[in-house]
N, C-alpha and C. Protein backbone atom coordinates (compact mmCIF):
# COMPACT_ATOMS: atom_id res chain seq x y z
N UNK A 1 -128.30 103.34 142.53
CA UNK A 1 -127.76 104.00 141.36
C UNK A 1 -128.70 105.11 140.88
N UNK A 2 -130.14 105.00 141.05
CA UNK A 2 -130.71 105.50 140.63
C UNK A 2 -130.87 107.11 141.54
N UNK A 3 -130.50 107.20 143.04
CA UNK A 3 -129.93 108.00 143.88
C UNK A 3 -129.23 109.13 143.36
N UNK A 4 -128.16 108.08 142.63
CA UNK A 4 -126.59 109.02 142.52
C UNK A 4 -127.14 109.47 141.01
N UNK A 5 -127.84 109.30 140.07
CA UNK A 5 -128.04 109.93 139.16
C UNK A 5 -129.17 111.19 139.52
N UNK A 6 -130.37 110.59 139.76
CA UNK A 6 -131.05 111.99 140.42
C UNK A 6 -130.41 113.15 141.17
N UNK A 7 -129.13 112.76 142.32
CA UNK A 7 -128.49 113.76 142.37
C UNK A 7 -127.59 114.88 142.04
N UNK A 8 -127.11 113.82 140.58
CA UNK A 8 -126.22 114.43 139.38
C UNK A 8 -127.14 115.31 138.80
N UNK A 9 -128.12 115.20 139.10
CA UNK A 9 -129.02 115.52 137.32
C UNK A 9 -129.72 116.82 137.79
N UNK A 10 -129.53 117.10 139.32
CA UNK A 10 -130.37 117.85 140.04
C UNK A 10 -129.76 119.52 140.75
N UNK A 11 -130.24 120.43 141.18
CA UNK A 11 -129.86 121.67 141.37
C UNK A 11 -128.70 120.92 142.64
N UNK A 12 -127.70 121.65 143.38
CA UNK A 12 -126.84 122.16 142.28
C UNK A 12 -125.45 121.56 141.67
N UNK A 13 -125.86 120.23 141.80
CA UNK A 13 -124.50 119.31 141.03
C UNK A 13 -125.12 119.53 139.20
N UNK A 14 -126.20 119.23 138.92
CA UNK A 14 -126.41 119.42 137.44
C UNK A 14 -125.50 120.79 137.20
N UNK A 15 -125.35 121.71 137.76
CA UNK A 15 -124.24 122.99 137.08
C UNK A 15 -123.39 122.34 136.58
N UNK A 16 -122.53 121.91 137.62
CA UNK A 16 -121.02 120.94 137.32
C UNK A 16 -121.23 119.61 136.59
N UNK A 17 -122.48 119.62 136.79
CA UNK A 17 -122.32 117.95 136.11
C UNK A 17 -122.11 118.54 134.36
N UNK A 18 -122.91 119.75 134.19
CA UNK A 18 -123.10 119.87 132.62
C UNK A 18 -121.70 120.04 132.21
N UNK A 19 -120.93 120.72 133.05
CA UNK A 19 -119.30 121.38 132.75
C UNK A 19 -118.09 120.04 132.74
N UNK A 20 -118.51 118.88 133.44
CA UNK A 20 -117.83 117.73 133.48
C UNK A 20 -117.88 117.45 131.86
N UNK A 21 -119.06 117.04 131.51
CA UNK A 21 -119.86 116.88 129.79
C UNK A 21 -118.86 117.49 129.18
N UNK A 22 -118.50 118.77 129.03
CA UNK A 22 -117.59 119.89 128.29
C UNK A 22 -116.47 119.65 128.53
N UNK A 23 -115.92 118.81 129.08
CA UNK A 23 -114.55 118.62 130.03
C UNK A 23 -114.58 117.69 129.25
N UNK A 24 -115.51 116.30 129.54
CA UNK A 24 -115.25 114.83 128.35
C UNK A 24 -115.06 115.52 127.21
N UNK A 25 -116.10 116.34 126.86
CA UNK A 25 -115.89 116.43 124.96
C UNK A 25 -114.40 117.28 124.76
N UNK A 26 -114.66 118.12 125.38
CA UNK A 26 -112.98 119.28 125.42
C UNK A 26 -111.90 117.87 125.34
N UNK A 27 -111.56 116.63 126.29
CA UNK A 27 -110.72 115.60 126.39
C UNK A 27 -110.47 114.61 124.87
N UNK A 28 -111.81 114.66 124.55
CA UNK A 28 -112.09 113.78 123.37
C UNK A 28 -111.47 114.34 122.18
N UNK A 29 -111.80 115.83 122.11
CA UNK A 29 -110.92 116.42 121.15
C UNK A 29 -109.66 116.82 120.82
N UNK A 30 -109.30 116.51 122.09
CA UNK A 30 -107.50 116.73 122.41
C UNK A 30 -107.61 115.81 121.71
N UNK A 31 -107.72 114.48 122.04
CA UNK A 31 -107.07 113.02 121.99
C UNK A 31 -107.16 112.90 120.49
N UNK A 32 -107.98 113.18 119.68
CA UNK A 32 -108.29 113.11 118.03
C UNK A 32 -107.46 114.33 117.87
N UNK A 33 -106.53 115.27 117.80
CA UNK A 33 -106.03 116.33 117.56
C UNK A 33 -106.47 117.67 117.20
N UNK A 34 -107.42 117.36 117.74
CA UNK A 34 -108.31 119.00 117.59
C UNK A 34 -107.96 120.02 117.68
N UNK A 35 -108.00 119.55 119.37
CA UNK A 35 -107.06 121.13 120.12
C UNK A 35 -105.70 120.38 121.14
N UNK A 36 -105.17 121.29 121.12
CA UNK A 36 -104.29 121.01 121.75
C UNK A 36 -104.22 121.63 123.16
N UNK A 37 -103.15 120.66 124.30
CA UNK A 37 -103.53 121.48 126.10
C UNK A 37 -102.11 122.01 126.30
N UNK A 38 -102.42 123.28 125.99
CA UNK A 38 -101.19 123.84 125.67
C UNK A 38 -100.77 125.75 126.27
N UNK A 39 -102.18 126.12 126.38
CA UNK A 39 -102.62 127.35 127.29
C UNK A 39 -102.19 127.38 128.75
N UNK A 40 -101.92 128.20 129.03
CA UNK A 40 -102.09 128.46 130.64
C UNK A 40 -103.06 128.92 130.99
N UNK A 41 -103.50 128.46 132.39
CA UNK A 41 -104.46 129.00 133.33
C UNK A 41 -104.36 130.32 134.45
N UNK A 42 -103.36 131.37 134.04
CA UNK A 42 -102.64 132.43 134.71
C UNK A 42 -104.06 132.97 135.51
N UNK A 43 -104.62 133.28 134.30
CA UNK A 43 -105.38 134.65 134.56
C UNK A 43 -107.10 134.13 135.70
N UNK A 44 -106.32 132.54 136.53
CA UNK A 44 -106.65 132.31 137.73
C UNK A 44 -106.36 131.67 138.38
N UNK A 45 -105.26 132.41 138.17
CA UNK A 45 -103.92 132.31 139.68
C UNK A 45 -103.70 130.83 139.99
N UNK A 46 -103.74 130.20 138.83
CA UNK A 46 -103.53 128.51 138.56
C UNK A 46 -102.55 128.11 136.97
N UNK A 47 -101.52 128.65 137.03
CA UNK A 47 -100.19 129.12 136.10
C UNK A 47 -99.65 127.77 136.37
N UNK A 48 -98.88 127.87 135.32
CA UNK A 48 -98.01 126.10 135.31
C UNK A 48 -98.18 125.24 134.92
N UNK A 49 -99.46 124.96 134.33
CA UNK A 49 -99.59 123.79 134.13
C UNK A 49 -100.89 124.02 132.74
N UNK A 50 -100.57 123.00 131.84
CA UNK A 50 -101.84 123.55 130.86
C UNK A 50 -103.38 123.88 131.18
N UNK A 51 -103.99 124.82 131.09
CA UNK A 51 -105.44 124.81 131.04
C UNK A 51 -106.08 123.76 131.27
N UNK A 52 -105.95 123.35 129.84
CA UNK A 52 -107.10 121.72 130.20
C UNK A 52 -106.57 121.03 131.28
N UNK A 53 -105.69 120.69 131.49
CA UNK A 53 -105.48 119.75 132.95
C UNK A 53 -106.24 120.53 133.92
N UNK A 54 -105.52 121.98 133.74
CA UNK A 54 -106.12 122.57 135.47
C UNK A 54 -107.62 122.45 135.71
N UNK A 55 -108.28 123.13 134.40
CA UNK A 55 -110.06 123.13 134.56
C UNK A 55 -110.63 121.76 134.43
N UNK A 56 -110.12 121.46 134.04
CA UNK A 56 -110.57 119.78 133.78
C UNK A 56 -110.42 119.17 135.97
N UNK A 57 -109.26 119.46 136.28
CA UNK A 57 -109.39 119.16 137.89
C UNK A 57 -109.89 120.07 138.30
N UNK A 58 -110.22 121.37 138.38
CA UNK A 58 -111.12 122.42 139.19
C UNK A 58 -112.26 121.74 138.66
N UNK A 59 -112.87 121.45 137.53
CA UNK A 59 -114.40 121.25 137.51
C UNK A 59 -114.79 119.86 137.58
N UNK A 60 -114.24 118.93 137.91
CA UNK A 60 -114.08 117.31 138.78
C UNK A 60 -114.41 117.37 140.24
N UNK A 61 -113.34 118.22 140.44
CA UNK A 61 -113.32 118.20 142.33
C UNK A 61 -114.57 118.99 142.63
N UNK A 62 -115.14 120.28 141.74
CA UNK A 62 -116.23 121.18 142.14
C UNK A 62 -117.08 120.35 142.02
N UNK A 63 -117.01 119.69 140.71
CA UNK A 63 -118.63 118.13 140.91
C UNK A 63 -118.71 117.48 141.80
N UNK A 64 -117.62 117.06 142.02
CA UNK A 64 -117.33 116.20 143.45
C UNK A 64 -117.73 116.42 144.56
N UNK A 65 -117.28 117.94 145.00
CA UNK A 65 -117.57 118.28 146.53
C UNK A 65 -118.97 118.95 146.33
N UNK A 66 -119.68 119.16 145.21
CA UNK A 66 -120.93 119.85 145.28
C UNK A 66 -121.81 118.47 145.05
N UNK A 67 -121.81 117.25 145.03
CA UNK A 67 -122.06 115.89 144.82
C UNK A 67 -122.29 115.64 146.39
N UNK A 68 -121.25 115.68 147.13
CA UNK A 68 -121.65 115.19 148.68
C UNK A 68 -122.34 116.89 149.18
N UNK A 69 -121.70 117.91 149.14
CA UNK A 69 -122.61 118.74 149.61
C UNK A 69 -124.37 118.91 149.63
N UNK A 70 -124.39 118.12 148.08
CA UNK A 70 -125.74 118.46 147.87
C UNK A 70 -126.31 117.24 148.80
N UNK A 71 -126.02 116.32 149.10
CA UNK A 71 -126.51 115.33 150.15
C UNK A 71 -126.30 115.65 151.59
N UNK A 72 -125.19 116.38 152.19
CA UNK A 72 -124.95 116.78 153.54
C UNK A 72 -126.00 118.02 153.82
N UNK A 73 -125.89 119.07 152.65
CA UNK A 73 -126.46 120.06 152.90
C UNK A 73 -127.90 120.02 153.47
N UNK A 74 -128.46 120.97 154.13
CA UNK A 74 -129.66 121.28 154.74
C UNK A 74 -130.89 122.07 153.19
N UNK A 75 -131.47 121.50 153.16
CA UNK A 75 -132.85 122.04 151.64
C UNK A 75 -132.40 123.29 151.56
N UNK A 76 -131.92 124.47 152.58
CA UNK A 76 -131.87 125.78 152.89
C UNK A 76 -130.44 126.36 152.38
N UNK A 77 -129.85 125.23 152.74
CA UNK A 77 -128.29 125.72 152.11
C UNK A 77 -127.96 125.75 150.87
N UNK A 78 -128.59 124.72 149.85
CA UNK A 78 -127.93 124.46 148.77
C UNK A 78 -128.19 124.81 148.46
N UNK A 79 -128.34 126.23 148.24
CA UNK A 79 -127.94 127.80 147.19
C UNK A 79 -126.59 127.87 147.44
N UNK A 80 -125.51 127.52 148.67
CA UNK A 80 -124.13 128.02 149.18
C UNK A 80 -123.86 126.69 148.35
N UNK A 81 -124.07 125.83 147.92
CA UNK A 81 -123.20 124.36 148.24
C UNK A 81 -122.42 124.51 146.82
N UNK A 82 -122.75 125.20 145.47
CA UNK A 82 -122.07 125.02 143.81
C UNK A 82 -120.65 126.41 144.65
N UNK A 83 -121.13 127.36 145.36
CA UNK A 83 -120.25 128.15 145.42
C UNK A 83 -118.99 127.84 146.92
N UNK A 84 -119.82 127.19 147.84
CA UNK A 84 -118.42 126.56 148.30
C UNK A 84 -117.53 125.49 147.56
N UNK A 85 -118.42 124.38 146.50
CA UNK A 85 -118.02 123.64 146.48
C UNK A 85 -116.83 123.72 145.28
N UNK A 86 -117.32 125.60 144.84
CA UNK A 86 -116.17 125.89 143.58
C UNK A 86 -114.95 126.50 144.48
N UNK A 87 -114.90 127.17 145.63
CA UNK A 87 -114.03 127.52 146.31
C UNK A 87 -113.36 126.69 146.96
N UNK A 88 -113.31 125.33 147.42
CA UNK A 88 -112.53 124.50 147.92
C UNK A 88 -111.92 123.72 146.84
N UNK A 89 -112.27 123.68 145.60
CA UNK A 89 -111.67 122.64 144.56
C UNK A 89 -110.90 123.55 144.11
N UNK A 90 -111.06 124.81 144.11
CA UNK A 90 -110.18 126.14 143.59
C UNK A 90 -108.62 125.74 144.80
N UNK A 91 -109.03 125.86 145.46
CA UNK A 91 -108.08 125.56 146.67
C UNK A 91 -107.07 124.40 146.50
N UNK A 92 -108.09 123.00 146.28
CA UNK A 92 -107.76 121.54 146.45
C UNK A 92 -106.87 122.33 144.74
N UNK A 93 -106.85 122.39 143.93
CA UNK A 93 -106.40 122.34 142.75
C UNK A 93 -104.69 123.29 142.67
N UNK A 94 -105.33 124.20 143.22
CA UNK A 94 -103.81 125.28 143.87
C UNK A 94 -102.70 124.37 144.82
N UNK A 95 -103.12 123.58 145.68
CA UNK A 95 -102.25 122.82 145.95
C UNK A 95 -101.69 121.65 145.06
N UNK A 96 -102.67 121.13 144.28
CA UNK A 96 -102.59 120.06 143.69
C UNK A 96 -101.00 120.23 142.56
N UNK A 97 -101.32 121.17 141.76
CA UNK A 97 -100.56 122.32 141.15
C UNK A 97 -99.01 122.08 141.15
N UNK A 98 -98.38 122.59 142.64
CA UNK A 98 -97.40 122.39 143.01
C UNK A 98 -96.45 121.28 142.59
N UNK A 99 -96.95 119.73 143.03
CA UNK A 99 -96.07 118.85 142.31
C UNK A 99 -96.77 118.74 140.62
N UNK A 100 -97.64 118.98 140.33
CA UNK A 100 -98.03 119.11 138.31
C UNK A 100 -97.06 119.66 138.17
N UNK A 101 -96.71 120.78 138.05
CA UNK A 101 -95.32 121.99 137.88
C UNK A 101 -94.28 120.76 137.52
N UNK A 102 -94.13 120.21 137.79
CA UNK A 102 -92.55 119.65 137.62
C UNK A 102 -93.06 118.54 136.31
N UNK A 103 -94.02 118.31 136.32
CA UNK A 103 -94.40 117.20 135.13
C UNK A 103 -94.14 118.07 134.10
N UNK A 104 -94.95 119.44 134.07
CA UNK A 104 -95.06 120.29 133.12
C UNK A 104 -93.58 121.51 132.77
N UNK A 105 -92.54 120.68 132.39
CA UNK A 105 -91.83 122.40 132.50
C UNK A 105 -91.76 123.12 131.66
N UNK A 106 -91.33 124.73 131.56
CA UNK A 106 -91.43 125.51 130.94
C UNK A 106 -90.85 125.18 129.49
N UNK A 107 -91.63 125.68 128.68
CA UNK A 107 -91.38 125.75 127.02
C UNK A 107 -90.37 125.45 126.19
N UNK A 108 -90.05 125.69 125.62
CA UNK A 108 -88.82 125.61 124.50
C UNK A 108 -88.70 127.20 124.70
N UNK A 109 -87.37 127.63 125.52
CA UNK A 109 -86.76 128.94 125.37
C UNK A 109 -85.87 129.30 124.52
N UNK A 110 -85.73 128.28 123.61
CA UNK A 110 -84.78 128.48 122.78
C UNK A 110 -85.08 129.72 121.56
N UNK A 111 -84.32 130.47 121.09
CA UNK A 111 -84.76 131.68 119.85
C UNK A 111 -83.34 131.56 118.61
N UNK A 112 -84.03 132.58 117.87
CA UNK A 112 -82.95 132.37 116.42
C UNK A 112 -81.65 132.99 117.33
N UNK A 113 -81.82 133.63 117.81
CA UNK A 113 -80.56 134.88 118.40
C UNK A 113 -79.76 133.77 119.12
N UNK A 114 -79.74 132.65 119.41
CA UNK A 114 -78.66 131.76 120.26
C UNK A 114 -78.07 131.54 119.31
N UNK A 115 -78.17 131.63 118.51
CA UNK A 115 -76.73 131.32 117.15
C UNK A 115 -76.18 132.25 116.78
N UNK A 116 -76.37 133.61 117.70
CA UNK A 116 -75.67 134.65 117.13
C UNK A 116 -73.91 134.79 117.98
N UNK A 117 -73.24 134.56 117.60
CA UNK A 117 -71.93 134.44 118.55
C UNK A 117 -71.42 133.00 117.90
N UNK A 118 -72.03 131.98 117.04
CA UNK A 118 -71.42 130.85 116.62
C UNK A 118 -70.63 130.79 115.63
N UNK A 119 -70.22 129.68 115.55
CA UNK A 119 -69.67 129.48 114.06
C UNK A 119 -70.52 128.51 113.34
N UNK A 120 -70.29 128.59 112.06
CA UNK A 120 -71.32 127.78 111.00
C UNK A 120 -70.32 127.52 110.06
N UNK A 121 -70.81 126.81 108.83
CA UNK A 121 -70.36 126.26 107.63
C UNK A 121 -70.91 126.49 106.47
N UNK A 122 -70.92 127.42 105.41
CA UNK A 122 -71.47 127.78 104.28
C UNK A 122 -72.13 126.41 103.58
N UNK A 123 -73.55 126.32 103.11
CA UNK A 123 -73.58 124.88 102.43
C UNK A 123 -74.21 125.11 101.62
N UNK A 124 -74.29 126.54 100.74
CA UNK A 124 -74.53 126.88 99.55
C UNK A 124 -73.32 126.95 98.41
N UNK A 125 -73.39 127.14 97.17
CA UNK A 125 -72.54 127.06 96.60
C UNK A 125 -71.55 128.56 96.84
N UNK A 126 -72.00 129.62 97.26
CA UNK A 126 -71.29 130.86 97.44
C UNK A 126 -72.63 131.38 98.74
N UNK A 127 -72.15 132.33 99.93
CA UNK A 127 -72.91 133.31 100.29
C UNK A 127 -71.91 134.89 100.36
N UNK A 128 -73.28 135.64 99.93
CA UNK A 128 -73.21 136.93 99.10
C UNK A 128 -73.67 138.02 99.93
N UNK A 129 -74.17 139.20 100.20
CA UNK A 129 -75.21 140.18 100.48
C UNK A 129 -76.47 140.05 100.28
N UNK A 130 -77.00 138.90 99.43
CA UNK A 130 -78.08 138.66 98.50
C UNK A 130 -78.72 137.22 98.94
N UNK A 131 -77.95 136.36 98.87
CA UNK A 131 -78.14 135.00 99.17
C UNK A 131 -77.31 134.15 99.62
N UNK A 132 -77.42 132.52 100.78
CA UNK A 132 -76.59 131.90 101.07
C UNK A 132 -77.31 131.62 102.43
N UNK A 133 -77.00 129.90 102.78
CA UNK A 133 -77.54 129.52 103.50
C UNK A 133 -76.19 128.70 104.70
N UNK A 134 -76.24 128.75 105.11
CA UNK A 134 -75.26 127.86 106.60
C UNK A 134 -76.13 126.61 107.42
N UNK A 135 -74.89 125.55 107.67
CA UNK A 135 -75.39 124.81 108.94
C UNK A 135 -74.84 125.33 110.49
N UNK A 136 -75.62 125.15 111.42
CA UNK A 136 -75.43 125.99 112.71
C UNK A 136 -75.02 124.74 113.60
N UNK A 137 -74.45 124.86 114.32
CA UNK A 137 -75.23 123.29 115.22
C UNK A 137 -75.36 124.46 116.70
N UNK A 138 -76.57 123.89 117.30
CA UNK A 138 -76.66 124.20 118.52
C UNK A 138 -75.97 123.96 119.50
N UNK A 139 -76.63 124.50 120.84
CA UNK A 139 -75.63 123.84 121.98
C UNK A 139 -75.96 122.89 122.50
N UNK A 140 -77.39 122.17 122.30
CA UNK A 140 -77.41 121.00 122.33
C UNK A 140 -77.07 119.95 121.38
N UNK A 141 -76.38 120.34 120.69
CA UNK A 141 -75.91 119.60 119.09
C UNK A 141 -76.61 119.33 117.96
N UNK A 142 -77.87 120.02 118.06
CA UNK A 142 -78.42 119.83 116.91
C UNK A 142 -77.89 120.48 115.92
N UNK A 143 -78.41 120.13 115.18
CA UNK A 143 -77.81 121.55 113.89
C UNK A 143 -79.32 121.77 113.08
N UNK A 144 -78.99 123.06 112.62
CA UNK A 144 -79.80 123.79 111.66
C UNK A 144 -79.27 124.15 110.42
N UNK A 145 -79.89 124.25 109.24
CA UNK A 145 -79.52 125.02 108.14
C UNK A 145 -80.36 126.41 107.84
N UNK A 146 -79.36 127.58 108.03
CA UNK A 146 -80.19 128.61 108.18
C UNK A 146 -79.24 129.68 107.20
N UNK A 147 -80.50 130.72 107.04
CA UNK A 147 -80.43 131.88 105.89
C UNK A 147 -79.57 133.10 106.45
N UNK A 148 -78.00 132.49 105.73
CA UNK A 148 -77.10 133.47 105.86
C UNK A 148 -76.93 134.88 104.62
N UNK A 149 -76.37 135.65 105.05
CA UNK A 149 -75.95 136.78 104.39
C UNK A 149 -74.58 137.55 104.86
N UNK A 150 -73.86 138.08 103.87
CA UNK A 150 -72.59 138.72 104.20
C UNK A 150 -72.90 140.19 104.24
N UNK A 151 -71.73 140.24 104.95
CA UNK A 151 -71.53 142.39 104.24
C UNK A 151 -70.30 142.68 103.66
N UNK A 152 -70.69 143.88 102.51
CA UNK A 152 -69.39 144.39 102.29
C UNK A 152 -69.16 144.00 101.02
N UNK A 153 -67.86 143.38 100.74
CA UNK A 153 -67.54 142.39 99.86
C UNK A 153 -67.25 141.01 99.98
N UNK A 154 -67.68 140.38 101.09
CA UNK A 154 -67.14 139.20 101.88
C UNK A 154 -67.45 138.08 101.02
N UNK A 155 -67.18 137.30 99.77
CA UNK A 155 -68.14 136.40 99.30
C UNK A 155 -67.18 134.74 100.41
N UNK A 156 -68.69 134.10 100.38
CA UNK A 156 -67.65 132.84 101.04
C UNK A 156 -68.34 131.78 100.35
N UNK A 157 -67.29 130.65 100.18
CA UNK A 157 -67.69 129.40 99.22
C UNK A 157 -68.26 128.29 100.57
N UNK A 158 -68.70 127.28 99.65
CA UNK A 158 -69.27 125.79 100.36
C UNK A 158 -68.33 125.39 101.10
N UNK A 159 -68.36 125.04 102.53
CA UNK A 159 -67.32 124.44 103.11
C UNK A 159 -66.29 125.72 103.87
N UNK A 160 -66.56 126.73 103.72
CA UNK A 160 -66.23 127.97 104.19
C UNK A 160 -66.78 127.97 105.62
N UNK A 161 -66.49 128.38 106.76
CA UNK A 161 -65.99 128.53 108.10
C UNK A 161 -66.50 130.17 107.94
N UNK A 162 -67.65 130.22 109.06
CA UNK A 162 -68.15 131.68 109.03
C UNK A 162 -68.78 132.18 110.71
N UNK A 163 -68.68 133.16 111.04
CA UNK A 163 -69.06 133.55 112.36
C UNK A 163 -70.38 134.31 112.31
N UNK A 164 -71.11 133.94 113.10
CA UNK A 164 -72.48 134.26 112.94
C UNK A 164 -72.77 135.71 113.99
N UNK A 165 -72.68 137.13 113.49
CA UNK A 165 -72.69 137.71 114.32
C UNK A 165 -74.00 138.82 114.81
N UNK A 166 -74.68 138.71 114.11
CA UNK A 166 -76.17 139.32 113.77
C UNK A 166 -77.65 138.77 113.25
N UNK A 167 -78.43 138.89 113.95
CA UNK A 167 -79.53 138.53 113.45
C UNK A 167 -80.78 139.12 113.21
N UNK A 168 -80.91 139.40 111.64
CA UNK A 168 -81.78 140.48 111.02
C UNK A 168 -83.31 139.86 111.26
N UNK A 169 -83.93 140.30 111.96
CA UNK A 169 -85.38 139.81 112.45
C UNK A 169 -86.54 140.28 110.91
N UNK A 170 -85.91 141.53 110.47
CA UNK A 170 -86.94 141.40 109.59
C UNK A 170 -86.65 140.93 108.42
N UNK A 171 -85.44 140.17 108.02
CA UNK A 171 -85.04 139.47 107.01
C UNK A 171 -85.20 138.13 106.80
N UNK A 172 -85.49 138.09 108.77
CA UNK A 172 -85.43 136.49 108.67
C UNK A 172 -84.34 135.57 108.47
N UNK A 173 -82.76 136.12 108.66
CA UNK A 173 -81.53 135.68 108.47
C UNK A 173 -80.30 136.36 108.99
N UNK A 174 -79.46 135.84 109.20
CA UNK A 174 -77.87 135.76 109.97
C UNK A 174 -77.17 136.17 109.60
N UNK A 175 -76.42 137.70 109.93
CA UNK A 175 -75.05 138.29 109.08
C UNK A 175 -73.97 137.60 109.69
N UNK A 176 -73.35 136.96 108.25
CA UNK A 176 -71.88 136.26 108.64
C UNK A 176 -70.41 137.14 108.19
N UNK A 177 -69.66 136.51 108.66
CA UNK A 177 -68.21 136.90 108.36
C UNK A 177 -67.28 135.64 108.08
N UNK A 178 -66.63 135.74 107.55
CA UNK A 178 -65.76 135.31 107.11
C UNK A 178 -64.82 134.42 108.67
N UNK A 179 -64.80 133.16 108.64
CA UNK A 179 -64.24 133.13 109.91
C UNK A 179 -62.89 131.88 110.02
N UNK A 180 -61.30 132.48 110.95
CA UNK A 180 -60.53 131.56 110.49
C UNK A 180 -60.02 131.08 111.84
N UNK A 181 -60.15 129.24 111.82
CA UNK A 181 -59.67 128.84 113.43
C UNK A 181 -58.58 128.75 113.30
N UNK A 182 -57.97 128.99 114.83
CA UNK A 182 -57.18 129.07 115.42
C UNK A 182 -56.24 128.12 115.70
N UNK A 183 -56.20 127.06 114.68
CA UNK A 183 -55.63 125.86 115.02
C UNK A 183 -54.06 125.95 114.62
């Protein structure tokens, strides 16, 4: 035991060993709600999957393979052994990647503008040019209550049937119309 720590502790696994350290504490603080793993790792060519997972396995496997390197290696080599041993975990991790992707899928694509084309239900007492709020329901059936507005002279009461056809980004709310089904 006392082996495998001198070799942790020593040129050039101590690099990675210190970055493992930063990896526990970086983990520890997720888990208490610190930070959250929620970034991508794009900008090295390791996309898909949150940050902390990815560096957290690139700098495991680099401890790892620079752990036996530093024992295989020749006294002469291990100047090469932190920088192969970051280029093959770079590698091992790019494959790894592939099935992560499917654990991880893409975001909530959802935006205000998917309710533009719906119908809603007035659930203020009147909406005006001025004020008035609607329930939406999504297309997954949720519903929302969101900040409608009319044009014109359109006033519509509670329980009023309205078509959602615009959405004012810098208002922060939904131009409605007046809307009558077809039943």
């Amino acid at each position: 035991m006392t082996d495998f720590f001198t070799i942790a502790l020593s040129f050039p696994t101590v690099i990675f060993s210190f970055l493992l350290v930063v990896v526990a504490v970086y983990w520890l603080t997720v888990i208490t709600g610190l930070f959250e793993a929620d970034d991508d790792a794009t900008w090295l060519g390791l996309g898909g999957v949150p940050a902390g997972v990815t560096l957290s396995l690139l700098i495991a496997l680099a401890w790892l393979l620079c752990l036996i390197g530093s024992v295989l290696a020749p006294a002469g080599a291990l100047i090469a052994v932190p920088f192969a041993a970051a280029a093959l975990a770079w590698l091992a991790v790019r494959g790894l990647l592939t099935p992560l992707r499917r654990l991880f899928p893409d975001g909530d694509t959802r935006s205000r503008g998917d309710f533009v084309g719906q119908m809603c239900v007035i659930r203020t007492g009147t909406a005006t040019p001025d004020f008035g709020q609607a329930e939406v329901t999504a297309a997954d059936g949720s519903s929302a209550v969101v900040q409608v507005r009319t044009t014109g002279q359109d006033r519509l009461a509670r329980g009023d049937n309205a078509l959602i056809f615009e959405y004012d980004k810098d208002g922060e709310f939904f131009w409605v119309m007046p809307y009558e089904s077809g039943h």
